[in-house]
Structures are given as C-alpha cells and as structure tokens.
C-alpha atoms as a PDB file:
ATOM      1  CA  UNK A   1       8.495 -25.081 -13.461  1.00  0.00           C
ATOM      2  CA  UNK A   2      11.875 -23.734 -15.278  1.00  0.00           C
ATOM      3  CA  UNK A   3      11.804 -24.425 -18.633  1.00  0.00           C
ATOM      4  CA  UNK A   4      14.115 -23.594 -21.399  1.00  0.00           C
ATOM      5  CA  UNK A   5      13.481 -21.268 -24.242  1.00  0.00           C
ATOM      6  CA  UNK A   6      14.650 -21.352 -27.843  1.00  0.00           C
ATOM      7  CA  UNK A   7      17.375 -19.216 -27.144  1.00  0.00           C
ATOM      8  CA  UNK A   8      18.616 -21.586 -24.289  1.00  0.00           C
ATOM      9  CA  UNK A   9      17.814 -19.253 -21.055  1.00  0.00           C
ATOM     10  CA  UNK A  10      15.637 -20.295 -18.642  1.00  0.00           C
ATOM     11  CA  UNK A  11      11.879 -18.474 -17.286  1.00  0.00           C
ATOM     12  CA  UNK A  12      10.856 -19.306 -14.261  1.00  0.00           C
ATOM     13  CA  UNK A  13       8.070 -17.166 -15.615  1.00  0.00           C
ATOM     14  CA  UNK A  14       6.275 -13.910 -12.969  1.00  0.00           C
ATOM     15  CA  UNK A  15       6.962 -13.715  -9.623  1.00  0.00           C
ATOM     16  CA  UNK A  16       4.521 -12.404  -6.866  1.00  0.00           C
ATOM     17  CA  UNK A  17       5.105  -9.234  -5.239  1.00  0.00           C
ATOM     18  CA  UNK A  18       5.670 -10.989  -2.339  1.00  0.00           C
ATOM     19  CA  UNK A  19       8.445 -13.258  -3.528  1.00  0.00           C
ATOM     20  CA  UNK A  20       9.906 -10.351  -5.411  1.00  0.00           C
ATOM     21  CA  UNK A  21      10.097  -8.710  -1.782  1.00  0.00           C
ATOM     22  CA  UNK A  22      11.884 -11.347  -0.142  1.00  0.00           C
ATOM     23  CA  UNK A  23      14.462 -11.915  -3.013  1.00  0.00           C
ATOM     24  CA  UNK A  24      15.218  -8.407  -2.902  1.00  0.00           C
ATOM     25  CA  UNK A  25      16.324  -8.557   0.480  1.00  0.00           C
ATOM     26  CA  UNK A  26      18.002 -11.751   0.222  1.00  0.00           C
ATOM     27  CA  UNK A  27      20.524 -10.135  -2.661  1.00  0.00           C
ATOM     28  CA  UNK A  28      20.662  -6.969  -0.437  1.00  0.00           C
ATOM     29  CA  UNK A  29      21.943  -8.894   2.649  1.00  0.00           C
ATOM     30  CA  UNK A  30      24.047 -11.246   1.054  1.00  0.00           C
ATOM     31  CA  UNK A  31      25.561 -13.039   4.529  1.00  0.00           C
ATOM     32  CA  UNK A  32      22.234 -14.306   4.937  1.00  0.00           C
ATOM     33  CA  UNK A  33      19.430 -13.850   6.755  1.00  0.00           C
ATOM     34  CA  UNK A  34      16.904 -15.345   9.733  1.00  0.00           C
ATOM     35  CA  UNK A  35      13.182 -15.527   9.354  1.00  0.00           C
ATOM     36  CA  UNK A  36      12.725 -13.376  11.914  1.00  0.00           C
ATOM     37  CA  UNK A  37      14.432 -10.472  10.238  1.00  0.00           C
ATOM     38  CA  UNK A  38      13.442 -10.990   7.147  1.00  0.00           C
ATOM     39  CA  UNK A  39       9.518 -10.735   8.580  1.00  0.00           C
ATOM     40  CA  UNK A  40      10.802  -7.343  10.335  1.00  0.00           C
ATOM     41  CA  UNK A  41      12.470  -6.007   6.940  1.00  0.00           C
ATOM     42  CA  UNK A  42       9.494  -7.444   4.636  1.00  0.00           C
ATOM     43  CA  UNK A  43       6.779  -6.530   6.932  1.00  0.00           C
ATOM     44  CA  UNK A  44       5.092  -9.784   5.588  1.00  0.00           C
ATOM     45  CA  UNK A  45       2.613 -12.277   7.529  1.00  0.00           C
ATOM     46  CA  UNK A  46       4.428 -15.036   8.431  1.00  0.00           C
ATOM     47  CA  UNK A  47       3.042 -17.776   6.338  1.00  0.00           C
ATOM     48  CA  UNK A  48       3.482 -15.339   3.157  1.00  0.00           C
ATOM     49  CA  UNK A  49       7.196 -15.302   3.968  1.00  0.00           C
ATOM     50  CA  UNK A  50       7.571 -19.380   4.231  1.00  0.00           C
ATOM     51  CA  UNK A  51       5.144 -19.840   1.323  1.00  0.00           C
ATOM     52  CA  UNK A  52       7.219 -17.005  -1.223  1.00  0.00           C
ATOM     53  CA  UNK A  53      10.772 -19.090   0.341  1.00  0.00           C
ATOM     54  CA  UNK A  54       9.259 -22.543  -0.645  1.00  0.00           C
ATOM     55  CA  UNK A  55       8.159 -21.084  -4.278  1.00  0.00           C
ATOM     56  CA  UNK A  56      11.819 -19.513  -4.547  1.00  0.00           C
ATOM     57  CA  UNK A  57      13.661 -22.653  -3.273  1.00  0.00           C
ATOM     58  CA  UNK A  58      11.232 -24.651  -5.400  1.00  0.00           C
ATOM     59  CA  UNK A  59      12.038 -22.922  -8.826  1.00  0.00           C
ATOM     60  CA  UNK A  60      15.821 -23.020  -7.523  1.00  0.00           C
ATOM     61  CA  UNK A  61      15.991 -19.681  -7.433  1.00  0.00           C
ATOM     62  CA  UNK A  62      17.485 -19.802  -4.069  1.00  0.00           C
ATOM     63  CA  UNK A  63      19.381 -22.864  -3.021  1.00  0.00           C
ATOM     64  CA  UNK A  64      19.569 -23.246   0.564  1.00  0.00           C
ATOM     65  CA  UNK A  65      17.164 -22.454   3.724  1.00  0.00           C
ATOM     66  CA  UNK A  66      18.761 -23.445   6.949  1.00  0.00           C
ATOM     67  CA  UNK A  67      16.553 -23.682   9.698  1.00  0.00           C
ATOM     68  CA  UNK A  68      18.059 -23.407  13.144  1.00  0.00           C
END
C-alpha cells in the first residue's frame, strides 16, 4: 500500500527483483510494450511477469495494461 511520509512523498516501500526488471524495461521502451516481448527481454516465467505487472499496476506505479 502507498502511504505518505512526514515529509509528504510517498513509499511504495521494496520492490522484487523481478518487478524492478520489468519496470526497467518499461521506462527503457517508453512506446510500450507486449507481453510477449517483455518475457523475451526479461527472460522471466510467464506468471512472474503478470504477477510483478499486477503488483506494479496495483501500487499505481504503472497505470495502464492493455491486453489485446
């Protein structure tokens, strides 16, 4: 959960490896990017990849997942 600090920023506290891996590639490849290539550029299991989106969308870290 995001909470506010004293100081007024926000933590969405530590991130796991995994969902550090997928958010680096998301700010990499800024015009988006599928599952499928972001499986081929993470070389992460498939559930691993959906599970570190759903944490990222869920602290609103990222804001949109289109599936197609």
């Amino acid at each position: 959960m995001v909470q506010s600090n004293s100081t007024g920023t926000f933590s969405t506290g530590t991130l796991p490896n995994s969902d550090k891996l997928v958010l680096k590639e998301l700010i990499e490849n800024k015009e988006g990017l599928c599952a499928k290539t972001l499986l081929k550029l993470t070389n992460l299991p498939r559930r691993t990849l959906y599970n570190a989106l759903e944490r990222l969308t869920g602290k609103r870290i990222i804001e949109r997942i289109s599936l197609i």
